[in-house]
Protein backbone atom coordinates (compact mmCIF):
# COMPACT_ATOMS: atom_id res chain seq x y z
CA UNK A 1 -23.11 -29.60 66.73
CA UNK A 2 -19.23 -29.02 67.85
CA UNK A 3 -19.12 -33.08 68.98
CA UNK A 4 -19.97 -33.21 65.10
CA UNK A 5 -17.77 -30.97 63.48
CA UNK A 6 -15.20 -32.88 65.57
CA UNK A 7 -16.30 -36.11 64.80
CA UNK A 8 -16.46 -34.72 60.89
CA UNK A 9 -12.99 -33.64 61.34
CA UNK A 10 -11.38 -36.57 62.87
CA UNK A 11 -12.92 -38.59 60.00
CA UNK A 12 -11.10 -36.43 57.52
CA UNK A 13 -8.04 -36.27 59.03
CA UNK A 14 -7.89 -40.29 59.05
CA UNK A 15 -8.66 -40.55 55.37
CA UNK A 16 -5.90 -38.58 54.62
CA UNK A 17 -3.92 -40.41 56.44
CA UNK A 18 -4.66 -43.54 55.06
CA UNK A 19 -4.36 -42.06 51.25
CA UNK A 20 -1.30 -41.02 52.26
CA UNK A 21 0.17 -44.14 53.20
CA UNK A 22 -1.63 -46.16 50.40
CA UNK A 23 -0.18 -43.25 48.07
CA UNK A 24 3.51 -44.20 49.15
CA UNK A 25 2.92 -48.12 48.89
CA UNK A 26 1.56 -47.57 45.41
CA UNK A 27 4.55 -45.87 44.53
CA UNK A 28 7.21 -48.02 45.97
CA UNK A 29 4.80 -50.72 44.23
CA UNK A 30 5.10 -48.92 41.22
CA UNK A 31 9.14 -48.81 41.04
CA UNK A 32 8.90 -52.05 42.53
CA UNK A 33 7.33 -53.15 38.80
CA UNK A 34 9.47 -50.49 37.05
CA UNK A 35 12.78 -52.22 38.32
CA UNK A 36 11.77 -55.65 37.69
CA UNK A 37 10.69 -55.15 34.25
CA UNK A 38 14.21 -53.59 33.46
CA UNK A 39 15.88 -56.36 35.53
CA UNK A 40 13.85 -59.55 35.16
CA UNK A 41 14.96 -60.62 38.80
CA UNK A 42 13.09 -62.49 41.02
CA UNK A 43 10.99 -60.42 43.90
CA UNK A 44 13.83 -59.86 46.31
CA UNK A 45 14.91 -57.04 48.63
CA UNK A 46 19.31 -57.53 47.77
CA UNK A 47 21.60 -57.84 50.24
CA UNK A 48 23.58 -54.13 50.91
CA UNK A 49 26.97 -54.03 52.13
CA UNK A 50 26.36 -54.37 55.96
CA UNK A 51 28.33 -51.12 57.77
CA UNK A 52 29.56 -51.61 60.75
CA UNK A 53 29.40 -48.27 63.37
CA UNK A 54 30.29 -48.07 66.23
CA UNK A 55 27.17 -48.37 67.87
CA UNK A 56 26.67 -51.92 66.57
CA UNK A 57 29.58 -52.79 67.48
CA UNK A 58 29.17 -52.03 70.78
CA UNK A 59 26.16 -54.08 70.71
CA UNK A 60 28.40 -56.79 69.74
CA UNK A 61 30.76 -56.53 71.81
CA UNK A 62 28.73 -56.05 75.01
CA UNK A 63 26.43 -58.96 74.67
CA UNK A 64 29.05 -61.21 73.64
CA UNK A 65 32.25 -60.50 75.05
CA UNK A 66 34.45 -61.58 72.39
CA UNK A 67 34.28 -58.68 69.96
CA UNK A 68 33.52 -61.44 66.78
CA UNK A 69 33.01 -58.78 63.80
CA UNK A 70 31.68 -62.06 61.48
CA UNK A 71 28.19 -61.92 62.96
CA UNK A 72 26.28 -60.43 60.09
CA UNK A 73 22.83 -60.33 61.66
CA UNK A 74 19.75 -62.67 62.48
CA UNK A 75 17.80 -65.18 60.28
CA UNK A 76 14.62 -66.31 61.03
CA UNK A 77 11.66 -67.88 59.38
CA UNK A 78 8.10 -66.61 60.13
CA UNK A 79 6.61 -70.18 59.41
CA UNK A 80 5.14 -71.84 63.01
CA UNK A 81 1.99 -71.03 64.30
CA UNK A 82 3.75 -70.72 67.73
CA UNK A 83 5.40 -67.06 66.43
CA UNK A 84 2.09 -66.01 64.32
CA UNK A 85 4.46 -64.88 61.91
CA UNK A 86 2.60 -65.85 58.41
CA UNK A 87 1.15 -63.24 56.55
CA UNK A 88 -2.16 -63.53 55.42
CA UNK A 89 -2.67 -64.25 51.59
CA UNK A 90 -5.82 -65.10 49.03
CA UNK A 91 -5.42 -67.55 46.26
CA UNK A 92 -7.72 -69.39 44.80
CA UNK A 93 -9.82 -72.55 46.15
CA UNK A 94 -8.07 -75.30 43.91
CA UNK A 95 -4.74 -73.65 45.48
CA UNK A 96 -5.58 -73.01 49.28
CA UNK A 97 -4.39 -76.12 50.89
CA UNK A 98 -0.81 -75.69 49.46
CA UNK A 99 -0.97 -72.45 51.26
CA UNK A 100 -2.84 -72.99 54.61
CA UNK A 101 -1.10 -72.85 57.67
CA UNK A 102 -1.11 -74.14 61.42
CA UNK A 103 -3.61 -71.81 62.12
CA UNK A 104 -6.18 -73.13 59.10
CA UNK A 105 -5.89 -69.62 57.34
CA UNK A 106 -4.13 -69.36 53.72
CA UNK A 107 -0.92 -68.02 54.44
CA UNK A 108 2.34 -67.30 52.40
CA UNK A 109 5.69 -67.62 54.02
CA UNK A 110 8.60 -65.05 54.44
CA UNK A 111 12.18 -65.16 54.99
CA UNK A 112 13.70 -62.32 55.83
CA UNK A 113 17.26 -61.03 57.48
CA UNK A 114 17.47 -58.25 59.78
CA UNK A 115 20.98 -56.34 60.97
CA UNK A 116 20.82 -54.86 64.62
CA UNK A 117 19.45 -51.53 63.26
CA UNK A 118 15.90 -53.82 63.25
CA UNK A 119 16.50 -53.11 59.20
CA UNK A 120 15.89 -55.97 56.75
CA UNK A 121 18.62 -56.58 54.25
CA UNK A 122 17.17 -59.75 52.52
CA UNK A 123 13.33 -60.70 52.20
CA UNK A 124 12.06 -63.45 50.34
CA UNK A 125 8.03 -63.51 50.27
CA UNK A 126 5.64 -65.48 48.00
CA UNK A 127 6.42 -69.18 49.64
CA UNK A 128 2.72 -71.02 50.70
CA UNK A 129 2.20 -71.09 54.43
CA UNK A 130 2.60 -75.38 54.54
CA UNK A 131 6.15 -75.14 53.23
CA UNK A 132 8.95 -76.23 55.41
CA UNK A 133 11.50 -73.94 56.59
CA UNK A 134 14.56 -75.53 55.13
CA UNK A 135 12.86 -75.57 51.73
CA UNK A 136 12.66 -71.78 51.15
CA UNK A 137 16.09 -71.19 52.74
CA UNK A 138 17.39 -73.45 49.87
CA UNK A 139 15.24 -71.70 47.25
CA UNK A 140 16.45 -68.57 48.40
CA UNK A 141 20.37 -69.90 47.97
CA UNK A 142 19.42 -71.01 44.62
CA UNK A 143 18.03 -67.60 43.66
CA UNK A 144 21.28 -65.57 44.85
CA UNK A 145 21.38 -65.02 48.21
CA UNK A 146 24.74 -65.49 50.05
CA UNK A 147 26.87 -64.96 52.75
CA UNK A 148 30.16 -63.41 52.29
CA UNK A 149 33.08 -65.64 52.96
CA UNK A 150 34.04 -65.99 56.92
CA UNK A 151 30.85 -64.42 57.77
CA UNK A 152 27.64 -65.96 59.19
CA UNK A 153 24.11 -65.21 60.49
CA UNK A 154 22.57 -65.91 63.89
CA UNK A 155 20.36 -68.45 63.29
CA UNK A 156 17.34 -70.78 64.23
CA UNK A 157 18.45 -74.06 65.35
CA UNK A 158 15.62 -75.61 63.14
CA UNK A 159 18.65 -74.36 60.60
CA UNK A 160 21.19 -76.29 61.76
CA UNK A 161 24.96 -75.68 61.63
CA UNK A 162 25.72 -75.39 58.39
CA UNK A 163 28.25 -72.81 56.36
CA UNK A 164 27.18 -69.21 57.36
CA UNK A 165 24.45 -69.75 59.78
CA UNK A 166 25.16 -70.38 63.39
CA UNK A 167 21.91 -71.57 65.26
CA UNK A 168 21.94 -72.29 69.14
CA UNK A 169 23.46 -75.67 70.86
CA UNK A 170 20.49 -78.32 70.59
CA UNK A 171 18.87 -79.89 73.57
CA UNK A 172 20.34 -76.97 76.05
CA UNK A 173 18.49 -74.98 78.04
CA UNK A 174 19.16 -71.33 78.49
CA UNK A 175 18.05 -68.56 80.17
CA UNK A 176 16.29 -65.42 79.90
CA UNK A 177 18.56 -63.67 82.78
CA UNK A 178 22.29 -64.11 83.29
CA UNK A 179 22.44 -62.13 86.86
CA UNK A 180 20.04 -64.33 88.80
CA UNK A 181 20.19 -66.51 91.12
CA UNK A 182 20.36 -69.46 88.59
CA UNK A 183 23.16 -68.28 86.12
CA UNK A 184 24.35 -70.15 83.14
CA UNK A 185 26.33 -73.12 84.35
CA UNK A 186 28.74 -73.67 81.21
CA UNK A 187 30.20 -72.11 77.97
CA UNK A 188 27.12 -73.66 75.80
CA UNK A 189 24.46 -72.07 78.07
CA UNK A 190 25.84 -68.90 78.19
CA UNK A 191 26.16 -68.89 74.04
CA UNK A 192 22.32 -69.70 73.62
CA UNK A 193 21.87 -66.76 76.35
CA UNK A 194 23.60 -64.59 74.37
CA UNK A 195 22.59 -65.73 71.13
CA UNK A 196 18.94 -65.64 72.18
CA UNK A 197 19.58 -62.20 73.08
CA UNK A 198 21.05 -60.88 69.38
CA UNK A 199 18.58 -62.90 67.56
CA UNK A 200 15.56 -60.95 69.41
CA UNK A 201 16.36 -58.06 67.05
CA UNK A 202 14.60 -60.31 64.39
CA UNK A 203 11.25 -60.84 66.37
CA UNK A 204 11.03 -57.13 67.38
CA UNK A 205 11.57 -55.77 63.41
CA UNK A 206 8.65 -58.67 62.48
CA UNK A 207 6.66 -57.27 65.43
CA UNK A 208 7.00 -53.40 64.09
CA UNK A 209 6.44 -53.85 60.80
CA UNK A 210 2.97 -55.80 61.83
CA UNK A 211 1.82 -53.36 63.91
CA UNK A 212 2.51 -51.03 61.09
CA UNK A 213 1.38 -52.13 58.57
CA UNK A 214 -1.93 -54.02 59.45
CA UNK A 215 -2.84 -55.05 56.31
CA UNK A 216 -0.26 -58.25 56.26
CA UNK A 217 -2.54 -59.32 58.84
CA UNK A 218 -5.74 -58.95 57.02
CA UNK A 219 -7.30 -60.64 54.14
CA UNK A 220 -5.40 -59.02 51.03
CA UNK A 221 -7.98 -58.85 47.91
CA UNK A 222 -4.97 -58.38 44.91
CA UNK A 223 -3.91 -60.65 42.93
CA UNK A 224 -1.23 -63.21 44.73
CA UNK A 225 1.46 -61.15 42.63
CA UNK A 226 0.22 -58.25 44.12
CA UNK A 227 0.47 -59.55 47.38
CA UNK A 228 3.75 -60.82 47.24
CA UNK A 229 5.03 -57.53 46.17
CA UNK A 230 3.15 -55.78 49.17
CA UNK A 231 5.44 -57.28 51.68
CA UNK A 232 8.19 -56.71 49.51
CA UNK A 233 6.43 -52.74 49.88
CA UNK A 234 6.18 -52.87 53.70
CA UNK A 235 9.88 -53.94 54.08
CA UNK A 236 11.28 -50.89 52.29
CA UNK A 237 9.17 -48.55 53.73
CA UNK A 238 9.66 -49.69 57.41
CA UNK A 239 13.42 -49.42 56.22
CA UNK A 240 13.28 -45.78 55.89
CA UNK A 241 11.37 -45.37 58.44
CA UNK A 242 13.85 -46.67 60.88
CA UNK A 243 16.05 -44.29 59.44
CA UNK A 244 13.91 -41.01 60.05
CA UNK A 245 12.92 -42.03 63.35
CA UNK A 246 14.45 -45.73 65.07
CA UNK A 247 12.47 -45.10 68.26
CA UNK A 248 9.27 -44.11 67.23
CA UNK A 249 6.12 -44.86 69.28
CA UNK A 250 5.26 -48.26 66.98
CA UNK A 251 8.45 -49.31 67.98
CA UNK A 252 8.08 -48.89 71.66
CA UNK A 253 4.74 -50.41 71.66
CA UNK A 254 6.63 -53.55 69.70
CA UNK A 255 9.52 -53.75 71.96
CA UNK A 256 7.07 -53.95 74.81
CA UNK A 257 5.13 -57.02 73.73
CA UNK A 258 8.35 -58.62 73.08
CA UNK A 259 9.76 -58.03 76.28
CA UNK A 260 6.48 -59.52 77.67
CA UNK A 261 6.61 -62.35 75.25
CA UNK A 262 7.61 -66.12 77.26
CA UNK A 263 10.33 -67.13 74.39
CA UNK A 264 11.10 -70.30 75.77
CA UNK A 265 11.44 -73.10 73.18
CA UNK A 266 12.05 -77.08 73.60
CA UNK A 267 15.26 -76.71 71.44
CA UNK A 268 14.82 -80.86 71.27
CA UNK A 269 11.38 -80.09 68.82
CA UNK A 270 13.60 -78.20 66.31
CA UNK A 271 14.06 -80.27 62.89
CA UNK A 272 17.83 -81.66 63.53
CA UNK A 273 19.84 -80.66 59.90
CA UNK A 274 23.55 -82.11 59.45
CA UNK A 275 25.98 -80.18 61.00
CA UNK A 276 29.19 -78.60 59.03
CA UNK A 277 32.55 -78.87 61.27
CA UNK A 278 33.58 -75.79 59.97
CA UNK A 279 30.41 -73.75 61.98
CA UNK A 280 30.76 -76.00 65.00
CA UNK A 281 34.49 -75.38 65.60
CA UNK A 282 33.49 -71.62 65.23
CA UNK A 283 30.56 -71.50 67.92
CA UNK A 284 32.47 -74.13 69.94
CA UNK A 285 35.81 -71.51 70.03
CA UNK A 286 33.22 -68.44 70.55
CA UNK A 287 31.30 -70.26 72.99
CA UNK A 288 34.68 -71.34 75.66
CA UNK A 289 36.08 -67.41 74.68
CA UNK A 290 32.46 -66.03 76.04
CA UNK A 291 32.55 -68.21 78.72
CA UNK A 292 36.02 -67.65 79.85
CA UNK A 293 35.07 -63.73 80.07
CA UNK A 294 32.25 -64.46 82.18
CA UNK A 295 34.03 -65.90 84.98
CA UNK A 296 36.54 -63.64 84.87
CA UNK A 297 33.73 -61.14 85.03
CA UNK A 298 32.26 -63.08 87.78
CA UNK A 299 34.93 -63.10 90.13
CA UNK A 300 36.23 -59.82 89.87
C-alpha cells in the first residue's frame, strides 16, 4: 500500500514537471509568434552584442597564448551523421526525401553560434536534413547575419577561410594533448590544437541542450512551422538557464560524454571552399605568435 502511494506520488510529481516545462515552451512559443507578427522577420535568434569579462578572456588568453580579442565564438553545423546533430522533424511524404538525412530519418538542419558561456547568439533552424552545409551558411548571410568588422568565428574547416570565419589548417593532423610525449611539431599543429580546443564549446552546448530537451530527438507531431519554432524555443530557454545555473547536473553529464567522445576527423574529407588572403594572413600571424609562446614556454 505505501510502495503505492509512492509510486502514485512519483507519478504526480513527474507530470508536473513535465506541464511545467511544456507550460514555459508554450509561452516562449507564444512571444515567439507575438514578436514575429509585429516584426515580420524571419525565425532567427539575433546576434547580441558579445561582452567580453574577464573570465572569457582568460579563456582566451590561456588556450591561445596570444591574447587575440577578435575571436567572437564557434560556428558549427549540425548536418553529418558522424556528429548526430540533426534534429528530428515530420513533413509530409511528397516532402521527406528533401529532408532525410545520413541516418534515413527526416531531419531539418540547424546552424547555430555559441560564445564560450556555451550560450547561443545566432540559430538558424528550418533547413531539410540533405542540405549542404555551405548552403544554409549563405542563406543565413542573405537573411542578416554578420560578423562585425575585424572580427571572426572559429570555424569548421568544411567552411573554409573566408572573411570572418577561421576554420583549422587542412590536411594537418593535430592532437588531443599538447603535454605528451608526442607534442605538436610546428606553428600549424599547435593552432588546430588550440582551435580544436575553443571550438569544443560548440559540441558541448549541442550536447546540453539534447539531453535537455529530448524532444528534438523524438518524432515532433506539429506542424513543420511549429517545429521550427521549437528549436528556436529550446535555444532561449537553455540560454537562461545557463544563466541561473552554468554548471548544473545536465551539463556535467554533457561535458562528460564529450570528454569521452574520439573527435578525430580526416581534415582531407572536409569540402575544400576558396580561401580569402585576408583570413589566411590572420591565422598564419596567430598561428607563428602561438607557436613562438610555446617554445618559449617549453624551454623555460
Amino acid at each position: 500500500m505505501e510502495l503505492n502511494n509512492v509510486q502514485k506520488s512519483q507519478m504526480i510529481r513527474k507530470r508536473m514537471i513535465i506541464g511545467a516545462v511544456t507550460a514555459i515552451i508554450a509561452s516562449v512559443l507564444a512571444f515567439l509568434n507575438v514578436k514575429k507578427s509585429r516584426t515580420k522577420r524571419p525565425k532567427i535568434v539575433r546576434q547580441p552584442y558579445v561582452n567580453r569579462d574577464s573570465l572569457r578572456e582568460a579563456n582566451i588568453d590561456s588556450v591561445l597564448y596570444c591574447g587575440d580579442s577578435h575571436c567572437l565564438g564557434q560556428i558549427r553545423m549540425r548536418p553529418s551523421a558522424i556528429d548526430g546533430t540533426h534534429v528530428r522533424a515530420s513533413v509530409p511524404i511528397e516532402m521527406q526525401e528533401r529532408f532525410r538525412g545520413r541516418k534515413d530519418k527526416t531531419t531539418q538542419n540547424v546552424l547555430a553560434t555559441v560564445d564560450f558561456d556555451l550560450k547561443f547568439t545566432y540559430v538558424l533552424a528550418g533547413w531539410e536534413g540533405s542540405a549542404h552545409d555551405s548552403r544554409v551558411l549563405g542563406d543565413a548571410l542573405r537573411k542578416g547575419f554578420k560578423v562585425p568588422e575585424g572580427k571572426y568565428y572559429l570555424a569548421d574547416a568544411g567552411y573554409g577561410d573566408r572573411k570572418g570565419f577561421m576554420p583549422l589548417f587542412r590536411r594537418v593532423r593535430y592532437h588531443l594533448k599538447e603535454y605528451t610525449d608526442n607534442p605538436p611539431e610546428n606553428e600549424k599543429e599547435l593552432f588546430n590544437l588550440r582551435h580544436s580546443s575553443l571550438r569544443m564549446c560548440i559540441e558541448r552546448a549541442f550536447g546540453v541542450l539534447k539531453k535537455r530537451f529530448r524532444v528534438l530527438d523524438a518524432e515532433p507531431f506539429w506542424s513543420y512551422e511549429t517545429q521550427v519554432d521549437v528549436v528556436i524555443a529550446c535555444c532561449v530557454i537553455h540560454n537562461y538557464l545557463r544563466g541561473v545555473d552554468p554548471n548544473d547536473a545536465i551539463t556535467r553529464e554533457a561535458d562528460l560524454e564529450v570528454e569521452t567522445h574520439d573527435i578525430r576527423k580526416s581534415l582531407t574529407q572536409k569540402k575544400i571552399l576558396e580561401e580569402t588572403k585576408e583570413c589566411v594572413k590572420k591565422r598564419n600571424s596567430i598561428a607563428l605568435a602561438m607557436w613562438n609562446a610555446y617554445k618559449k614556454h617549453r624551454t623555460n
